[in-house]
Protein backbone atom coordinates (compact mmCIF):
# COMPACT_ATOMS: atom_id res chain seq x y z
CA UNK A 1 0.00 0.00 0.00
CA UNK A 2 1.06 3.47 -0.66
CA UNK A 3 1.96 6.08 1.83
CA UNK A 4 -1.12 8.68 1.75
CA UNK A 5 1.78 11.35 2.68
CA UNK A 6 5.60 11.55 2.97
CA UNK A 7 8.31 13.89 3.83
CA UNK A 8 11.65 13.23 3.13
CA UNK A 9 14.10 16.12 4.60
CA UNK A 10 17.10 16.35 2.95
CA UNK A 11 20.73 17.30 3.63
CA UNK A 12 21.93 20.48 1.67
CA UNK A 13 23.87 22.29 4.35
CA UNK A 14 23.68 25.59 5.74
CA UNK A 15 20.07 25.74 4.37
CA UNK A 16 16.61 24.19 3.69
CA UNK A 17 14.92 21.14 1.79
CA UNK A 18 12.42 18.67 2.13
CA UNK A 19 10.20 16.81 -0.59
CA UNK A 20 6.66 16.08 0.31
CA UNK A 21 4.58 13.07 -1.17
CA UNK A 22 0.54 12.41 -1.70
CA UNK A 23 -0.60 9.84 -3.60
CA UNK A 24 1.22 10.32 -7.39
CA UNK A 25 1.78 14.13 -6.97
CA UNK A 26 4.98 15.23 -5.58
CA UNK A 27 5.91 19.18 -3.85
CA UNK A 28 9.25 20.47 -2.65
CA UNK A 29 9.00 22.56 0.49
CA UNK A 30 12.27 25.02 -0.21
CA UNK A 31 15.82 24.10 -1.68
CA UNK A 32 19.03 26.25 -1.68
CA UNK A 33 22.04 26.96 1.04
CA UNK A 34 24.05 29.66 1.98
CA UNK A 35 26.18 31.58 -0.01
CA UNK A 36 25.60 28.76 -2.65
CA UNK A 37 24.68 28.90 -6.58
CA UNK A 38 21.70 26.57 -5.45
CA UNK A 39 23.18 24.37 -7.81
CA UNK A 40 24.28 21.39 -5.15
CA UNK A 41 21.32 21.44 -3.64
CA UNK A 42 19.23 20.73 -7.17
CA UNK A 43 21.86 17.64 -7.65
CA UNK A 44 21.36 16.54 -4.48
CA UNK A 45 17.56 17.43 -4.54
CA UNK A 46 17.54 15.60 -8.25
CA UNK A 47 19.40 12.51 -7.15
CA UNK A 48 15.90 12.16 -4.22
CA UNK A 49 13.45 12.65 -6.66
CA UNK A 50 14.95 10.33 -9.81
CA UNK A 51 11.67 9.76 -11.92
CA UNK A 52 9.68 11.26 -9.53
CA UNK A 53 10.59 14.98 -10.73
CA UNK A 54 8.69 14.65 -13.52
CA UNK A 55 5.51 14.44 -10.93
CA UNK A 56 6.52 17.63 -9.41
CA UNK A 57 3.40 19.52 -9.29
CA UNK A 58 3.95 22.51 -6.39
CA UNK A 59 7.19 24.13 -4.98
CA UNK A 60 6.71 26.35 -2.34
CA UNK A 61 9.47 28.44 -0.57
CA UNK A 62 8.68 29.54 2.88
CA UNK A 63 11.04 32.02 2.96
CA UNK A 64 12.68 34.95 0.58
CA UNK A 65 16.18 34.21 2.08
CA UNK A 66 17.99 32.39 -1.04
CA UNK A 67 18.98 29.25 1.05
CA UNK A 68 15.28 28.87 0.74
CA UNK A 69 14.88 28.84 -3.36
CA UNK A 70 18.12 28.76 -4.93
CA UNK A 71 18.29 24.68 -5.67
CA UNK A 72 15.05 25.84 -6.85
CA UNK A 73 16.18 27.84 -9.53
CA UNK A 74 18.86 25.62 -10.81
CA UNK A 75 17.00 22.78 -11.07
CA UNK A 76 15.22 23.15 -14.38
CA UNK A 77 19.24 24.29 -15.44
CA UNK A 78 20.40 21.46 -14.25
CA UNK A 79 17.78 18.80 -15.85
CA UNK A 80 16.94 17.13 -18.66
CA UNK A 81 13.85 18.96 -20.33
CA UNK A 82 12.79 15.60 -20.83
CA UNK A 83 12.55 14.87 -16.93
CA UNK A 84 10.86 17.90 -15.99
CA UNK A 85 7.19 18.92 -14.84
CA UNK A 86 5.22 20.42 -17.78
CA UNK A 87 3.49 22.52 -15.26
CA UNK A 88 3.72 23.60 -11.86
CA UNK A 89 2.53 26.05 -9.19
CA UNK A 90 4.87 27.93 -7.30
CA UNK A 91 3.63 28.92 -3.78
CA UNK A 92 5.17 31.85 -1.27
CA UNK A 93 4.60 33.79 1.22
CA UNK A 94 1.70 36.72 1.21
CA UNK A 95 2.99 39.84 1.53
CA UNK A 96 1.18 42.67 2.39
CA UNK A 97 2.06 46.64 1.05
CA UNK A 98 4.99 47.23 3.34
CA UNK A 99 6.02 43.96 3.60
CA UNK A 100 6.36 43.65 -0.27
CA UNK A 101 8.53 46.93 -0.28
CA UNK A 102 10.59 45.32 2.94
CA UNK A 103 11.31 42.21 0.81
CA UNK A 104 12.40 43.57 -2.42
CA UNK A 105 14.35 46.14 -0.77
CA UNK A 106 16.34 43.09 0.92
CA UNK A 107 16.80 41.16 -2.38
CA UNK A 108 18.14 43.48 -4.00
CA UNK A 109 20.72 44.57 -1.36
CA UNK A 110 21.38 40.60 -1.92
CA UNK A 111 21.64 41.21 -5.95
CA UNK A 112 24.49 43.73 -5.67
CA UNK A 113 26.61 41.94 -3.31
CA UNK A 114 29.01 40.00 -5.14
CA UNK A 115 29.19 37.02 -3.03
CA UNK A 116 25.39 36.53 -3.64
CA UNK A 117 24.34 38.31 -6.27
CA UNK A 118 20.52 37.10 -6.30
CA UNK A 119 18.14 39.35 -8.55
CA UNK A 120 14.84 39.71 -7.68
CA UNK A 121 13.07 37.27 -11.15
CA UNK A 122 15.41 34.67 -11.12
CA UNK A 123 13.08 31.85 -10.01
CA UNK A 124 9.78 32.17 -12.12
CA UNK A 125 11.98 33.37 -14.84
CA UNK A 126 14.15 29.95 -14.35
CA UNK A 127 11.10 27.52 -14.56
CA UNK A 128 8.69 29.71 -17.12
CA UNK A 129 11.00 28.77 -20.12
CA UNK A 130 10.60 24.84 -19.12
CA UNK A 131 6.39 24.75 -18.00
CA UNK A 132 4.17 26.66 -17.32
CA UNK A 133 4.03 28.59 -13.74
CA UNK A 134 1.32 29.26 -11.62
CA UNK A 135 2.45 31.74 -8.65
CA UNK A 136 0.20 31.60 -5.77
CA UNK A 137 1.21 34.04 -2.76
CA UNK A 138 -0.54 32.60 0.51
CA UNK A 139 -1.99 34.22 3.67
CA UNK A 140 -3.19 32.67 7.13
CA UNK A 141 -6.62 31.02 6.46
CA UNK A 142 -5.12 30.03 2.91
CA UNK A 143 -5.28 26.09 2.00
CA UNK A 144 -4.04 24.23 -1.11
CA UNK A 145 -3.72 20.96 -1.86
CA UNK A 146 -1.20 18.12 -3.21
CA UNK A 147 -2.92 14.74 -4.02
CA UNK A 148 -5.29 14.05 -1.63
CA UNK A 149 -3.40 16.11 1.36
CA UNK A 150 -4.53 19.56 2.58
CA UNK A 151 -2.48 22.20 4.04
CA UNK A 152 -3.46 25.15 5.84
CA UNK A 153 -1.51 28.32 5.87
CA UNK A 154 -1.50 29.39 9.54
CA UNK A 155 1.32 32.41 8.61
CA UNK A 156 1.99 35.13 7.46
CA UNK A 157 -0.64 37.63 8.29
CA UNK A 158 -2.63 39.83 5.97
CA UNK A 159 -2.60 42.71 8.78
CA UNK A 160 1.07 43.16 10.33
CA UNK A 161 1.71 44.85 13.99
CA UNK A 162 1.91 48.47 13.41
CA UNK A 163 5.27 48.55 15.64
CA UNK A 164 6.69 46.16 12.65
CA UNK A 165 5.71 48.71 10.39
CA UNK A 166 7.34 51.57 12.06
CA UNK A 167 10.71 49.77 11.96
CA UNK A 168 10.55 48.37 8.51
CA UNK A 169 9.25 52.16 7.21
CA UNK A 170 12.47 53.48 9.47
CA UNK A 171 15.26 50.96 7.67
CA UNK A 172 13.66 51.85 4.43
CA UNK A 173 13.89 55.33 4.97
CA UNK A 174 17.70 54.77 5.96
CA UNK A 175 18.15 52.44 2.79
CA UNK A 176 16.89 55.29 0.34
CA UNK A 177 19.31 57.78 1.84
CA UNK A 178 21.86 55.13 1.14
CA UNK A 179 20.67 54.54 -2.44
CA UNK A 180 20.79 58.44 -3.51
CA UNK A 181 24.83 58.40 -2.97
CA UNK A 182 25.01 55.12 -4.47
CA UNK A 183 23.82 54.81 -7.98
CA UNK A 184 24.19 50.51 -8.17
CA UNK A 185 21.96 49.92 -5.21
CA UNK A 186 19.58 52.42 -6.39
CA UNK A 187 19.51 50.61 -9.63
CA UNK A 188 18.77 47.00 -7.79
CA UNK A 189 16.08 48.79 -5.29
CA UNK A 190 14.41 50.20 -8.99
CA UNK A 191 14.66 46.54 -10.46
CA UNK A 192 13.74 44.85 -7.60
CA UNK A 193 10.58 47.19 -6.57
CA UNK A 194 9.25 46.79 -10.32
CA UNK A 195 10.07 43.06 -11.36
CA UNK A 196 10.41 41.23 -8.32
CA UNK A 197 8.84 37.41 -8.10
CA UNK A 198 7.49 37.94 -4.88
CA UNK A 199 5.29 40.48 -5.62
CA UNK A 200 3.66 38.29 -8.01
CA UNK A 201 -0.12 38.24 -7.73
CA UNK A 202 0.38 40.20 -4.25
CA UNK A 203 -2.20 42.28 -4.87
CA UNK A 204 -5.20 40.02 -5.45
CA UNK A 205 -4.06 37.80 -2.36
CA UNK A 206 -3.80 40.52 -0.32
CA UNK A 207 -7.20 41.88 -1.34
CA UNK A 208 -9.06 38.59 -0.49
CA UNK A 209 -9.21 39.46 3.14
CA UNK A 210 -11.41 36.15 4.85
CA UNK A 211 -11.17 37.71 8.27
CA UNK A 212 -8.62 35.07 9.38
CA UNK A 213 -6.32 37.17 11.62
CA UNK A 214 -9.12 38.94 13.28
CA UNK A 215 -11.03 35.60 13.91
CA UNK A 216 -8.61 32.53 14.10
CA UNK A 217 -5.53 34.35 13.88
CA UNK A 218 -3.14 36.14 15.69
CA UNK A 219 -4.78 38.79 16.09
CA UNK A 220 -8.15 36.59 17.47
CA UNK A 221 -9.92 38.37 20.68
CA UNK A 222 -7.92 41.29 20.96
CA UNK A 223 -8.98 44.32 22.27
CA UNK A 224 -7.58 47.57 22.47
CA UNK A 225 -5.96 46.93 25.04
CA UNK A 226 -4.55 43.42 24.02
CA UNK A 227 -3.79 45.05 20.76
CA UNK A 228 -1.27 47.98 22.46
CA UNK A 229 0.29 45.06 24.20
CA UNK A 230 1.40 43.35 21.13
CA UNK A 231 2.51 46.70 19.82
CA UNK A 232 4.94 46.84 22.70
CA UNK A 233 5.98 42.86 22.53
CA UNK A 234 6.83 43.79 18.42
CA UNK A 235 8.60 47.00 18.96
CA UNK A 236 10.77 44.87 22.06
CA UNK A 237 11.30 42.10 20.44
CA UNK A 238 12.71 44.16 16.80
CA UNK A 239 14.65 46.96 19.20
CA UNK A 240 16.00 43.98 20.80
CA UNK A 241 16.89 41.83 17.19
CA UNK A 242 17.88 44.98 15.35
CA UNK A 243 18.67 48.01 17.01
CA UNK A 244 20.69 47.12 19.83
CA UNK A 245 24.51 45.79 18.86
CA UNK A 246 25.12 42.07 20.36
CA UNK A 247 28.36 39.83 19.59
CA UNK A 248 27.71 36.94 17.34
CA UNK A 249 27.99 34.63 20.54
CA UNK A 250 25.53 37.09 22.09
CA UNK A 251 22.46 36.91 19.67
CA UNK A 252 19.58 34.88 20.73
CA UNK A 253 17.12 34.90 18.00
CA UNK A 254 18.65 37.08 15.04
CA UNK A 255 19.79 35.79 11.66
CA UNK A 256 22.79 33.63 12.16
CA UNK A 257 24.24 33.68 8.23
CA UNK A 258 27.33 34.85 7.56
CA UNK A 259 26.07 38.92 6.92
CA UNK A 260 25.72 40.12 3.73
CA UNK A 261 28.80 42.88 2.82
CA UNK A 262 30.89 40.44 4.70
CA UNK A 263 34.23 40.10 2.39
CA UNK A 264 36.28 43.26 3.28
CA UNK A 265 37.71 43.05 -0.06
CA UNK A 266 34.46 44.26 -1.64
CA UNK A 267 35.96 48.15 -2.43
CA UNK A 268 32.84 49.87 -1.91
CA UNK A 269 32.73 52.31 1.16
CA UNK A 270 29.34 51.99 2.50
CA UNK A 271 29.58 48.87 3.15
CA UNK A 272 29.31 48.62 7.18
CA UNK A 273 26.37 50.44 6.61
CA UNK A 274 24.70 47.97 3.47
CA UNK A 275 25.53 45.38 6.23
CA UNK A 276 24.17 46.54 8.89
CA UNK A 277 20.80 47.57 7.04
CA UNK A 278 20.63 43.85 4.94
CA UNK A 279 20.55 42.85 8.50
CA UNK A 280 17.90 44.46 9.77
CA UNK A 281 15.92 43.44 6.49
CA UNK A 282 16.75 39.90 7.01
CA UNK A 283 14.99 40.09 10.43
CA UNK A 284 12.12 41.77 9.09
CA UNK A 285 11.81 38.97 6.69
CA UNK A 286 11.85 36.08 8.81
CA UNK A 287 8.65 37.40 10.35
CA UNK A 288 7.44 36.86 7.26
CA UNK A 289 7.76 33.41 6.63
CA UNK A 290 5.28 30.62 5.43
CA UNK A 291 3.88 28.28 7.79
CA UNK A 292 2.20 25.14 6.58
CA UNK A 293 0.37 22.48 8.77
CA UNK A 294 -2.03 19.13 7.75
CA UNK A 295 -5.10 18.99 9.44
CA UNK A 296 -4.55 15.73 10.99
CA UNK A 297 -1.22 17.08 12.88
CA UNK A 298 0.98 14.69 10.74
CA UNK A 299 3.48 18.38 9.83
CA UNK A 300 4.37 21.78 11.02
CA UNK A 301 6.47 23.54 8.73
CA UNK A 302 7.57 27.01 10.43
CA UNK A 303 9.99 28.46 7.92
CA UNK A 304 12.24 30.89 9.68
CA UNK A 305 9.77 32.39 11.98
CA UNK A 306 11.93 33.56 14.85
CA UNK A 307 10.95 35.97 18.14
CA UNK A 308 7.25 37.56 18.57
CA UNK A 309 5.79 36.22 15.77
CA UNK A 310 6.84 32.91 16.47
CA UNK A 311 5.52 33.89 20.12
CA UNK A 312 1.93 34.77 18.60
CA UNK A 313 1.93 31.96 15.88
CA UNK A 314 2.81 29.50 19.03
CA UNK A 315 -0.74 30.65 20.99
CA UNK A 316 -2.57 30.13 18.25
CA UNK A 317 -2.19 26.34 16.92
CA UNK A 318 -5.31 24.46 17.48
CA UNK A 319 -2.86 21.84 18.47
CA UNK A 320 -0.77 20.90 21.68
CA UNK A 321 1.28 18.22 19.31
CA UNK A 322 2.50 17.29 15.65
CA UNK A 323 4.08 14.13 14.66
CA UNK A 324 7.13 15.90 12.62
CA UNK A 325 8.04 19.66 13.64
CA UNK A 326 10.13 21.43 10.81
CA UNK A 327 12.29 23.26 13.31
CA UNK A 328 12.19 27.33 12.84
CA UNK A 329 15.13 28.78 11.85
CA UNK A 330 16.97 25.82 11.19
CA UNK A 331 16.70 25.09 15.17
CA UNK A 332 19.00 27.78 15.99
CA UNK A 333 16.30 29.92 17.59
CA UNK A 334 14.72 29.72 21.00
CA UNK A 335 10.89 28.87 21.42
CA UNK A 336 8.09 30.05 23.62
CA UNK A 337 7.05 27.79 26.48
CA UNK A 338 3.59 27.69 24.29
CA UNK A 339 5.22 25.35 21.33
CA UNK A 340 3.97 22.59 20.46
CA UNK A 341 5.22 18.63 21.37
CA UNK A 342 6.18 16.59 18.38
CA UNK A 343 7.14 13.22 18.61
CA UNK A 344 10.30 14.25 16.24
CA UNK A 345 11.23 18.09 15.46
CA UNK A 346 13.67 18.29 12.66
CA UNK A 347 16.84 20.66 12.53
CA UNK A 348 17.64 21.93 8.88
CA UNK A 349 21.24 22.46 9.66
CA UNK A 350 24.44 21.91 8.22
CA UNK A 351 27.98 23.31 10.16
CA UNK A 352 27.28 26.88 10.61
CA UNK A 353 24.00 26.01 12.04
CA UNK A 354 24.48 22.93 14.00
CA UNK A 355 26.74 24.65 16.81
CA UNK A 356 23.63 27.03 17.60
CA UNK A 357 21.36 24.21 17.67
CA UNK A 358 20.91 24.00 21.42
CA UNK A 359 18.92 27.40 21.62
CA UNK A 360 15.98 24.77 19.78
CA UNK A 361 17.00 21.98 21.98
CA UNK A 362 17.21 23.64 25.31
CA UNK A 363 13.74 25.57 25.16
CA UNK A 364 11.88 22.33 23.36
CA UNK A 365 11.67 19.50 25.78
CA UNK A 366 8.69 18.07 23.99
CA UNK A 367 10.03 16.24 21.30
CA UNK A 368 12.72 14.00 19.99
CA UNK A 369 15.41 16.44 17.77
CA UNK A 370 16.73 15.25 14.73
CA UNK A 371 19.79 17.53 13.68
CA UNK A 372 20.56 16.79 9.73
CA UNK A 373 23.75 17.39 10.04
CA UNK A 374 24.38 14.86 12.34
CA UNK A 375 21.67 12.26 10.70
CA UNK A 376 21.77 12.98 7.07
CA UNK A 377 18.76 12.59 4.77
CA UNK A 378 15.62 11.97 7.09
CA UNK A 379 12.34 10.56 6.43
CA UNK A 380 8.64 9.66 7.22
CA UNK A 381 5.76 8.19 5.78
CA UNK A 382 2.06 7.58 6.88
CA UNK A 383 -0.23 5.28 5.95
CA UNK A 384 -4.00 5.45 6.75
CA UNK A 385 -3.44 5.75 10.15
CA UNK A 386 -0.85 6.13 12.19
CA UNK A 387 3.21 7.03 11.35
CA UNK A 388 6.16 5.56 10.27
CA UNK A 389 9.70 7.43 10.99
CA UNK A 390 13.07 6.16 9.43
């Protein structure tokens, strides 16, 4: 008998990937590592799949950081046209106004930093030469389908924390100041704002507001009251992340990758500052991330949520356990006392990120950690009822 779903998690480093299985239709939950072409990650993503590529139907990147996509990009590169999907939908995270201007302003500080050098169309303009795309941004209340198996988007929001705004609207402001004295970033920020892949279809998704934060959401019984109170948690938890200067050693929940503007042999003067500002985008962003769930509790798939909205997200699953936990932020980030038990939570790590991997361990008693750098490829299967690790 065939598995009704499976997840296979695989081993690409300093990143993310993990193929997902219903029935004859197959999805790939992320794909890329850090500071990498994202073409290792497509071999080693390839060599997984073997005939099964060609049943590819949805990939869905939960995250705009490029060790979420980039194995996604070189894939159809990489492959045999032969071997390919002849049509699939590619599902990301909903942004809303601000949020879409945050996120292109990061990826294109990315696209003009030589050791990166992302631009902002490279993955639907990758796969639209090879089948045809369907993009498909995706809000909280959101649910799609592969095979027979639902998900439901439980994250991002539609309506973001004003005290998130105010910070993103601040680094934004600082970034344009930037861009006026520096003609190549304010070419990328021009590119990015008017051809970016994320901001796909943003529009309509945004638009079809179902009332999900106010109702089952987040944002769910709050009064005005409750409401200033998570304006305060936000603007703590980003003047903590962002604004206040902490040792690598010292950081609890920020983004561990090597920074952006990193080499000091890139000649280009404002660079402490395109560092320090790619930064505070790349914590903005993580907020942002796509979490997926099945109904029946078999996944939780968290992205890189990190801090307060990993706080809020926490107090509102329907759920006190899952049977397979996709750790946040590759398990290098602390979580709330309200997190959910698994039965196995697994760490997306590779060098970098297994030596911060006890700030998952030490705050997530309820479950049994799986660290893929120490394991290697990991995977899971269930059947009508019940689950089957190996």
């Amino acid at each position: 008998m065939k598995p009704a779903l499976s997840l296979q998690v695989l081993n690409v480093g300093d990143g993310a990937c993990s193929v997902l299985k219903a029935g004859d239709e197959t999805g790939i939950l992320d794909c890329g590592s850090w500071r990498s072409s994202g073409e290792q990650e497509a071999r080693v993503l390839m060599a997984a799949l073997g005939r099964r590529l060609k049943n590819v139907s949805t990939l869905i990147v939960s995250h705009f950081d490029a060790d979420h996509w980039r194995g996604l990009q070189a894939l159809p590169r990489l492959a045999r046209p032969e071997v390919l999907p002849d049509r699939v939908s590619i599902r990301y995270p909903g942004l809303p106004k601000l949020a879409r201007q945050t996120v292109m302003a990061y990826i294109a500080l990315k696209s003009i930093d030589g050791a990166v050098s992302v631009r902002a169309l490279d993955l639907l303009d990758a796969w639209r030469p090879v089948a045809a795309v369907t993009p498909q941004p995706l809000f909280a209340g959101d649910v799609f389908t592969l095979g027979a198996e639902s998900f439901m988007v439980l994250w991002p929001p539609r309506h973001l924390p004003n005290s998130w705004s105010v910070a993103a609207r601040r680094t934004l402001d600082e970034l344009e100041r930037v861009a006026a004295r520096l003609p190549v970033l304010r070419r990328a920020l021009d590119d990015a704002y008017s051809h970016a892949w994320p901001q796909t279809d943003q529009i309509a998704a945004a638009a079809r507001d179902n009332g999900y934060d106010q109702l089952h959401g987040y944002l769910a019984d709050l009064d005005e009251a409750g409401v200033a109170e998570l304006n305060a948690e936000v603007e703590e938890d980003l003047r903590a992340e962002i604004d206040s200067p902490q040792s690598e050693e010292g950081r609890d929940a920020g983004d561990t990758h090597t920074p952006l503007f990193a080499d000091d042999s890139q000649d280009r003067p404002d660079r402490p500052q395109l560092r320090k500002l790619a930064e505070r985008l790349g914590i903005l962003n993580n907020h942002l991330s796509l979490v997926l769930a099945t109904p029946q509790g078999r996944i939780l798939a968290l992205g890189d949520l990190q801090g307060w909205s990993l706080n809020r997200l926490a107090g509102t699953l329907e759920r006190s356990q899952y049977k397979v936990v996709l750790a946040p932020h590759h398990g290098t980030v602390k979580v709330p006392s309200t997190f959910p038990a698994a039965e196995v939570c697994v760490l997306q790590n590779g060098p970098s990120h297994f030596e911060r991997r006890t700030r998952h361990e030490s705050t997530h008693s309820g479950c049994y950690p799986v660290s893929i750098e120490h394991f290697g490829h990991w995977a899971a299967c269930w059947r009508r009822k019940g689950a089957r690790p190996s």
